[in-house]
PDB file of N, CA and C in Angstrom:
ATOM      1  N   UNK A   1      15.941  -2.376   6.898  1.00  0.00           N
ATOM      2  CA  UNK A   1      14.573  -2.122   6.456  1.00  0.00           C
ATOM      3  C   UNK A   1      14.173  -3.190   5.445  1.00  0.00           C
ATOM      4  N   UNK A   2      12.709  -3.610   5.559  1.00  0.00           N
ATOM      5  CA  UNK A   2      12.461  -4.764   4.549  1.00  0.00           C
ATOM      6  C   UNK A   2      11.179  -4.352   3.904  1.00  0.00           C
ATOM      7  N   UNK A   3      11.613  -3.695   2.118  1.00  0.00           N
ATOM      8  CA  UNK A   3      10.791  -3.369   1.329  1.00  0.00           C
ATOM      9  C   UNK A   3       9.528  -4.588   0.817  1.00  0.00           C
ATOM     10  N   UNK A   4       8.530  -4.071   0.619  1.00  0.00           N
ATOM     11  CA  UNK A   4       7.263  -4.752   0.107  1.00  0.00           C
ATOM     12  C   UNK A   4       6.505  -3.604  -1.029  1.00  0.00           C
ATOM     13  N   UNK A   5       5.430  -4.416  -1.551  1.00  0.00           N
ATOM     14  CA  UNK A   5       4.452  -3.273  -2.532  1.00  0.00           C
ATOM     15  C   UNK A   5       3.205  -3.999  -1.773  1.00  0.00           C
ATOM     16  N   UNK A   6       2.310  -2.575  -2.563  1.00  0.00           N
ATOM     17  CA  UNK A   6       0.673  -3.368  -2.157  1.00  0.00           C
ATOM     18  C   UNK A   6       0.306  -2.716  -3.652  1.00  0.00           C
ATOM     19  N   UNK A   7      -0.486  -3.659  -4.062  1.00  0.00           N
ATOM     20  CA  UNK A   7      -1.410  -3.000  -5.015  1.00  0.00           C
ATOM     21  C   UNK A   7      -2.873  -2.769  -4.035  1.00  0.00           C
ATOM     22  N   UNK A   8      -3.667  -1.959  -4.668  1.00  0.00           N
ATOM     23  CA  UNK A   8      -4.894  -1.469  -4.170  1.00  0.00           C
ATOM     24  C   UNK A   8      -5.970  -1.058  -4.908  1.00  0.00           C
ATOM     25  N   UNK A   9      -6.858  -1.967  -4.565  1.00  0.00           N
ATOM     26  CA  UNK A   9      -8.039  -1.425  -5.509  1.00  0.00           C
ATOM     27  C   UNK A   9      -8.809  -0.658  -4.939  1.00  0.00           C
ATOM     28  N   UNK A  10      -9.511   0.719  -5.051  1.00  0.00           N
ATOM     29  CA  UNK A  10     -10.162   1.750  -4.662  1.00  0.00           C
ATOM     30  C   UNK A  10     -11.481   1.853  -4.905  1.00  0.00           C
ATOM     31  N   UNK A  11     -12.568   2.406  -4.150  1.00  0.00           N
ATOM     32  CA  UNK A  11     -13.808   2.165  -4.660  1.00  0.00           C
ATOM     33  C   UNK A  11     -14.123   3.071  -5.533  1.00  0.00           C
ATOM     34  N   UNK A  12     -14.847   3.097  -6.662  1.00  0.00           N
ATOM     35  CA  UNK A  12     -14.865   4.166  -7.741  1.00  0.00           C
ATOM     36  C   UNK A  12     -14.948   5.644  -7.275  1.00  0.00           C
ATOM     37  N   UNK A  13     -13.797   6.326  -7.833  1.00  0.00           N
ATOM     38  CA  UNK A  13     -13.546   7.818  -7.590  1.00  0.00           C
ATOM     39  C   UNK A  13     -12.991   8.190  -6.480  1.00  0.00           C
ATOM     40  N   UNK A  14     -12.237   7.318  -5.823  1.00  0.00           N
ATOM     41  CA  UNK A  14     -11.614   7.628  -4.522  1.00  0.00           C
ATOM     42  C   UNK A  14     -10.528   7.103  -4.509  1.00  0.00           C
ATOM     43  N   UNK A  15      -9.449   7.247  -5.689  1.00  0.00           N
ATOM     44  CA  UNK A  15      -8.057   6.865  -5.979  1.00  0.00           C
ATOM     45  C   UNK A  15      -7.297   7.662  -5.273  1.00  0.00           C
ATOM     46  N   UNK A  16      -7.754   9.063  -5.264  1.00  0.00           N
ATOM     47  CA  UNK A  16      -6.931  10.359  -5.200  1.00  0.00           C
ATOM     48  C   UNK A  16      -7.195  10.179  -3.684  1.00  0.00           C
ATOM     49  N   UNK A  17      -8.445  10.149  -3.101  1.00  0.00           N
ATOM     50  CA  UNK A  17      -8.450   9.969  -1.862  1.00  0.00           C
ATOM     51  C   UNK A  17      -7.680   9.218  -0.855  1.00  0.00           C
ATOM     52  N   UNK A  18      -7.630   7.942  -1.672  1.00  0.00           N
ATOM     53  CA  UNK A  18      -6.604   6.645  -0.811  1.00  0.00           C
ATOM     54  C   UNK A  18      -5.079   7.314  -0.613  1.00  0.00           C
ATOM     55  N   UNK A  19      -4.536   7.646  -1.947  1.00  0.00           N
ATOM     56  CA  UNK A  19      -3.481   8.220  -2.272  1.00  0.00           C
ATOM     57  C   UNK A  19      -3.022   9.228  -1.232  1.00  0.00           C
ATOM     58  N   UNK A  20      -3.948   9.990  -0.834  1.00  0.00           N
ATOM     59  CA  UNK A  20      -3.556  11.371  -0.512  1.00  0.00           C
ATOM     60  C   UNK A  20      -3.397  10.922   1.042  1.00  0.00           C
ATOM     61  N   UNK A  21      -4.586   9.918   1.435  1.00  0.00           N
ATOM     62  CA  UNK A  21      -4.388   9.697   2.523  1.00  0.00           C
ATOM     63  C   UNK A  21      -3.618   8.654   3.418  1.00  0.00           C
ATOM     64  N   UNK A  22      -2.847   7.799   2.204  1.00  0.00           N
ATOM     65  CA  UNK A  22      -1.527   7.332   2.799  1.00  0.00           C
ATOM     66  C   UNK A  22      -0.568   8.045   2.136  1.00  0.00           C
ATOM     67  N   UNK A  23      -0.195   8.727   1.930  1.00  0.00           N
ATOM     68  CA  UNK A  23       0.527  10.198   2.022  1.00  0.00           C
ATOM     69  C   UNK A  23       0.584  11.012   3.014  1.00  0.00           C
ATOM     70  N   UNK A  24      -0.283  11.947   3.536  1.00  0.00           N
ATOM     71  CA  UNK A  24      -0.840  12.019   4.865  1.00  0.00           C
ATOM     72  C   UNK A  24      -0.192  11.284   6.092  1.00  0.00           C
ATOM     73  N   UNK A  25      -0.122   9.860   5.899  1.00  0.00           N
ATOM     74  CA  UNK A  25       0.358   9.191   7.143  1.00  0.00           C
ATOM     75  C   UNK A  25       2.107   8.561   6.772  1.00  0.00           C
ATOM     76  N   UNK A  26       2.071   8.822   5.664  1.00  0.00           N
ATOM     77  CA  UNK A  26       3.595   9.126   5.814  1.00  0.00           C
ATOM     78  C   UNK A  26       4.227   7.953   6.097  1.00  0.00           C
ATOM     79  N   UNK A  27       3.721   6.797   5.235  1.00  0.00           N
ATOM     80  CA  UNK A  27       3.821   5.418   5.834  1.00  0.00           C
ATOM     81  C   UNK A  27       4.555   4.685   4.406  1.00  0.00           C
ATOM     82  N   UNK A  28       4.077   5.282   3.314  1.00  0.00           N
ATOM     83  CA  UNK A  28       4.717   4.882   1.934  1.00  0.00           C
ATOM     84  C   UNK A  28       5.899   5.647   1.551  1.00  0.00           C
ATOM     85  N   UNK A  29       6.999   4.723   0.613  1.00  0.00           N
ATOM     86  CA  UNK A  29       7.674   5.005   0.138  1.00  0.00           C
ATOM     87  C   UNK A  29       7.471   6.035  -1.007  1.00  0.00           C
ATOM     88  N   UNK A  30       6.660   5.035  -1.815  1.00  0.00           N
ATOM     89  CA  UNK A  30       6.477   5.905  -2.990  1.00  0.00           C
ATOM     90  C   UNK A  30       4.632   5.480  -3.433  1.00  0.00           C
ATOM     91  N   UNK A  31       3.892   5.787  -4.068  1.00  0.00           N
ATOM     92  CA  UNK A  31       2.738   5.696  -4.254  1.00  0.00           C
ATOM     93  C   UNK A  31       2.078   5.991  -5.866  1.00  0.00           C
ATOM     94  N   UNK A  32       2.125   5.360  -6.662  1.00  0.00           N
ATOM     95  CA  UNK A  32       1.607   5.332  -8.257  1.00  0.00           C
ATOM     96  C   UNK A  32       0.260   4.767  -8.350  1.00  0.00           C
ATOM     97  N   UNK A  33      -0.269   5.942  -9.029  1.00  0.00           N
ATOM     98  CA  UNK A  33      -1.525   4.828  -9.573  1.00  0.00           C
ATOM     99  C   UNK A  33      -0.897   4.251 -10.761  1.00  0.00           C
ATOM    100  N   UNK A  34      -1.869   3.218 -10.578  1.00  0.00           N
ATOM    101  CA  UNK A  34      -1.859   2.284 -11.799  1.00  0.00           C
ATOM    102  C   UNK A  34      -3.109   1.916 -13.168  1.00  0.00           C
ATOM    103  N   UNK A  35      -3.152   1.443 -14.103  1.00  0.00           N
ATOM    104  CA  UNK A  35      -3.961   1.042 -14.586  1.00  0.00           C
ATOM    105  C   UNK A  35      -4.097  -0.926 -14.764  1.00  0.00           C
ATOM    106  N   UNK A  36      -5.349  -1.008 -15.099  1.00  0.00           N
ATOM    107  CA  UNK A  36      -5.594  -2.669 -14.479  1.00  0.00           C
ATOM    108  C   UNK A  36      -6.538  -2.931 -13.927  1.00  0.00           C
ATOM    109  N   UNK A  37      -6.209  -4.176 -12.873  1.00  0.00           N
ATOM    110  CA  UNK A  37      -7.021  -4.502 -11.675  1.00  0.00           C
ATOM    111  C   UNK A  37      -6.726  -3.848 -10.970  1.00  0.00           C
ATOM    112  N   UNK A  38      -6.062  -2.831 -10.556  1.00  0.00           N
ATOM    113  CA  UNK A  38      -5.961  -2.213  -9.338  1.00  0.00           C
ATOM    114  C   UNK A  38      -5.466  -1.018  -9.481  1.00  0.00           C
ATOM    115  N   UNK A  39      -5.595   0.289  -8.928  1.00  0.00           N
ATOM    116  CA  UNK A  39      -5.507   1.249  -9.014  1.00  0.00           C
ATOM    117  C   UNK A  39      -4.385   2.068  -8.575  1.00  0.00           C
ATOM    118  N   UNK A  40      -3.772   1.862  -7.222  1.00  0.00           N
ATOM    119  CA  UNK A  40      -2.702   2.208  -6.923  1.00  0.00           C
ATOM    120  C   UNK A  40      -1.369   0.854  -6.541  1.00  0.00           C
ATOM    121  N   UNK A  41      -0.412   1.285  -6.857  1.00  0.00           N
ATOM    122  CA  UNK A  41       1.214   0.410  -6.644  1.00  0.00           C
ATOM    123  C   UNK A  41       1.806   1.549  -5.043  1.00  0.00           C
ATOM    124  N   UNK A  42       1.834   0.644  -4.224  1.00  0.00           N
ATOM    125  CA  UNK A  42       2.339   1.727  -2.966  1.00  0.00           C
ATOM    126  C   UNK A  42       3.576   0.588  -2.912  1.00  0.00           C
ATOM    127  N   UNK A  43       4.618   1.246  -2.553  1.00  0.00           N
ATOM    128  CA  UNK A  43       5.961   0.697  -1.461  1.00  0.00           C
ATOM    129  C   UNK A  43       6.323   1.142  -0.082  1.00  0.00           C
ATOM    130  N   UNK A  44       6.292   0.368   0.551  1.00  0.00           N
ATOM    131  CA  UNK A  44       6.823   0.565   1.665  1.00  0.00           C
ATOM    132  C   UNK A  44       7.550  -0.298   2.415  1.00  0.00           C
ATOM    133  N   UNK A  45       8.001   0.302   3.098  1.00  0.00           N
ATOM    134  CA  UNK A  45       9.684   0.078   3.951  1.00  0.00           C
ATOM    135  C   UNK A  45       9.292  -0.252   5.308  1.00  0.00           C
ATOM    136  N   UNK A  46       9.151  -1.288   6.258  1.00  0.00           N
ATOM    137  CA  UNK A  46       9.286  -1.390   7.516  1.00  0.00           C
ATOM    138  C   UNK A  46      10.700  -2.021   8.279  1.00  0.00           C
ATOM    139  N   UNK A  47      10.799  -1.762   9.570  1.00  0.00           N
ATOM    140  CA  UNK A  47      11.873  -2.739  10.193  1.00  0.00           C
ATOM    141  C   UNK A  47      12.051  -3.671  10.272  1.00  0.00           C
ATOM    142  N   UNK A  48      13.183  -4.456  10.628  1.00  0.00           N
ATOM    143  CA  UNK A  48      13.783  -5.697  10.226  1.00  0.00           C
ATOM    144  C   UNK A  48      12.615  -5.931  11.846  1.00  0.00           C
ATOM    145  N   UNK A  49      11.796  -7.566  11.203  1.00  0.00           N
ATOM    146  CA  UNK A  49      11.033  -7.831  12.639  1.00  0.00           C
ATOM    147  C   UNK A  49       9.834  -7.686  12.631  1.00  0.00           C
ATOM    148  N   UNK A  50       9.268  -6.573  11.763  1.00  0.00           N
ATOM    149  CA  UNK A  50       7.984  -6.211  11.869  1.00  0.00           C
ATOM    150  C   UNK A  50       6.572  -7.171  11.381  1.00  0.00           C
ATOM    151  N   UNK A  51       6.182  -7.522  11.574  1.00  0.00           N
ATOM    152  CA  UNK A  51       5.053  -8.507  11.028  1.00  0.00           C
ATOM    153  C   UNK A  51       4.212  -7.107  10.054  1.00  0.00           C
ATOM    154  N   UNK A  52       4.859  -7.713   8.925  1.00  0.00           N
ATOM    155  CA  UNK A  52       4.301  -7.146   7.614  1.00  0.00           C
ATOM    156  C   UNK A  52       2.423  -7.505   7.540  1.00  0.00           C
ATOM    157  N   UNK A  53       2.247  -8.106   8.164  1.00  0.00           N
ATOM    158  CA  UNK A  53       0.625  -8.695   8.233  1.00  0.00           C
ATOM    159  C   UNK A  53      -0.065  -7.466   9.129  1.00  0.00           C
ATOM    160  N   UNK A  54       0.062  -7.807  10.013  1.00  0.00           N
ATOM    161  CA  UNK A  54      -0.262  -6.862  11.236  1.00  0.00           C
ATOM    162  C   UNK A  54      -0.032  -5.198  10.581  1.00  0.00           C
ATOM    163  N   UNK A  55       0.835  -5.142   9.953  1.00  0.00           N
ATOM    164  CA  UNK A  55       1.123  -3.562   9.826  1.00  0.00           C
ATOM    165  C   UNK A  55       0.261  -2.849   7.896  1.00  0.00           C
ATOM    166  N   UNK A  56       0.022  -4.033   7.488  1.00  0.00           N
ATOM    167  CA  UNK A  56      -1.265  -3.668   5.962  1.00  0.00           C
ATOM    168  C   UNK A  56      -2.785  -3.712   7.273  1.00  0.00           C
ATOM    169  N   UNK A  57      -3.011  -4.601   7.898  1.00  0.00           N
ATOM    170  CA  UNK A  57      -4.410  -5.004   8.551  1.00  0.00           C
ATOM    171  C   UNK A  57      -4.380  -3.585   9.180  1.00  0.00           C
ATOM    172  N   UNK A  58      -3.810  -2.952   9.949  1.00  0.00           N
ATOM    173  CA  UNK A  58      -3.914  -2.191  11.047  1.00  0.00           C
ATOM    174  C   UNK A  58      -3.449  -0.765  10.941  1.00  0.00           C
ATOM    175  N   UNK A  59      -2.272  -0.194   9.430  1.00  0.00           N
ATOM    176  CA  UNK A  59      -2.210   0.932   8.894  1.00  0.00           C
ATOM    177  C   UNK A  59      -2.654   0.964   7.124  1.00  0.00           C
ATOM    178  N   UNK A  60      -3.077  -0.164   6.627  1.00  0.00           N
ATOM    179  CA  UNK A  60      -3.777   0.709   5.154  1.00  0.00           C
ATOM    180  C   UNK A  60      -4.922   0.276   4.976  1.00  0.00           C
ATOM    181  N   UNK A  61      -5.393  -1.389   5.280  1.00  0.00           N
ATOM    182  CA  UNK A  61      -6.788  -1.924   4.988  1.00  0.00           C
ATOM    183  C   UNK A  61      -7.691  -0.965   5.532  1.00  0.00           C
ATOM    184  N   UNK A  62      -7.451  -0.345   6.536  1.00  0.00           N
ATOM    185  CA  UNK A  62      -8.306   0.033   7.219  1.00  0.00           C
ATOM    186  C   UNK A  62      -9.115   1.462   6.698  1.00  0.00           C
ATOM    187  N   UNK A  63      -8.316   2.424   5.888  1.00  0.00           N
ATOM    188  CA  UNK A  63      -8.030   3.384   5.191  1.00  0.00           C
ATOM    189  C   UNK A  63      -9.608   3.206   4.184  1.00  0.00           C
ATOM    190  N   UNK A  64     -10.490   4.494   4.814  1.00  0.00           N
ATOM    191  CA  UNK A  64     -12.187   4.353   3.768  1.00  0.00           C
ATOM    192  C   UNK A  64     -11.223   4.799   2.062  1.00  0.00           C
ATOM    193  N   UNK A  65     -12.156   4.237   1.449  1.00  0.00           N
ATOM    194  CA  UNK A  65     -12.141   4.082   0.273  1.00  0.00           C
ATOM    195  C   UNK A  65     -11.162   2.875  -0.574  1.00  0.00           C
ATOM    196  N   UNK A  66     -10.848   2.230   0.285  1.00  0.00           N
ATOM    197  CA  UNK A  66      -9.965   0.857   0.039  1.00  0.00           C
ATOM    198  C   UNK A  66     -10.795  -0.400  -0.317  1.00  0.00           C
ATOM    199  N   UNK A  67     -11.281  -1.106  -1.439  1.00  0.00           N
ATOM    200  CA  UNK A  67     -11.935  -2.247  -1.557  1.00  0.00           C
ATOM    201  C   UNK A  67     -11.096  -3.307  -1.453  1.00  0.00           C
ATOM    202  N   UNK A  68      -9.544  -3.153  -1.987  1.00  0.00           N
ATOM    203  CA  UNK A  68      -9.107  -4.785  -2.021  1.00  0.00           C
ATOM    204  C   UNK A  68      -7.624  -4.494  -1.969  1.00  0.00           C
ATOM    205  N   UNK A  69      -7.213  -5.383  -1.347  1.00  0.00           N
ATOM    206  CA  UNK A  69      -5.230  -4.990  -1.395  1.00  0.00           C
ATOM    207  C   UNK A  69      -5.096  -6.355  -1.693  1.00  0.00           C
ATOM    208  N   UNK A  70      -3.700  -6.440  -2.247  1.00  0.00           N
ATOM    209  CA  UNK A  70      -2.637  -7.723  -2.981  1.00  0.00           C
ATOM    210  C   UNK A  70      -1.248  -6.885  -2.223  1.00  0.00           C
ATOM    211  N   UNK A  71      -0.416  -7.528  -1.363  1.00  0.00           N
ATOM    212  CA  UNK A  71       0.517  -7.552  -0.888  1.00  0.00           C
ATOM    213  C   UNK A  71       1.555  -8.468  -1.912  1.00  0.00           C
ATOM    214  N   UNK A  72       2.415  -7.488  -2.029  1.00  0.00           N
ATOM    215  CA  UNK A  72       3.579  -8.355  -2.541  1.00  0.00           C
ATOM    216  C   UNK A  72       4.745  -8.341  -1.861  1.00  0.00           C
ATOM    217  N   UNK A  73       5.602  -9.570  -1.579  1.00  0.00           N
ATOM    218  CA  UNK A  73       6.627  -9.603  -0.417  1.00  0.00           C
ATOM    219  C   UNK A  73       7.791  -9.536  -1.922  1.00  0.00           C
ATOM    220  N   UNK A  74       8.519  -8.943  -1.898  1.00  0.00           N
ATOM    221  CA  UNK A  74      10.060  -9.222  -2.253  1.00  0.00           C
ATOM    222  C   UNK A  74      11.135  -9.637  -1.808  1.00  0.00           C
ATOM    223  N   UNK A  75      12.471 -10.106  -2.726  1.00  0.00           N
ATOM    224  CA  UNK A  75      13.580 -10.921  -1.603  1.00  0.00           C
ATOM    225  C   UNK A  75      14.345 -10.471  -2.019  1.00  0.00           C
ATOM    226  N   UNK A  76      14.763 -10.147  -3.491  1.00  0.00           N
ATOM    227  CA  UNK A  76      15.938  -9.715  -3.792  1.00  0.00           C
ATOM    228  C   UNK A  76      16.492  -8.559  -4.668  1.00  0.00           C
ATOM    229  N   UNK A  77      16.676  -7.144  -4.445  1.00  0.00           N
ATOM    230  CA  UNK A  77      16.649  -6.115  -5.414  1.00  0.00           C
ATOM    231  C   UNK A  77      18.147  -6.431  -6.380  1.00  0.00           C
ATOM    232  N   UNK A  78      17.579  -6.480  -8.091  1.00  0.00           N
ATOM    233  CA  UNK A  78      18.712  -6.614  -8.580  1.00  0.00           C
ATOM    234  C   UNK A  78      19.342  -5.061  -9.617  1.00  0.00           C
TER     235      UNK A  78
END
């Protein structure tokens, strides 16, 4: 499995909404809001192979109440 984060910025008052509804799909590891530029810290886990691009475009961007995602790739847990 090859872990990543997204941060996510939400459109005002629909943190809980985003949240709940990648929860719902059962696609995140773990899911924090945050304070900042961006509102929620999500992790998630896909398979070795998976085009990490294709799988933010096509299971979270898409998600109403989402204004802006920052993908972060990681390499090495210490």
């Amino acid at each position: 499995m090859v872990p990543f984060f997204m941060q996510i910025k939400c459109q005002l008052g629909r943190s809980y909404e985003v949240a709940n509804a990648l929860a719902d799909k059962e696609i995140a590891s773990e899911i924090y809001s945050t304070a900042g530029d961006f509102d929620l810290l999500v992790k998630f886990y896909v398979a070795d192979g998976t085009d990490i691009g294709h799988f933010v475009n096509e299971q979270v961007q898409g998600l109403p109440g989402i204004q802006d995602t920052r993908t972060i790739i990681t390499f090495k847990a210490f």
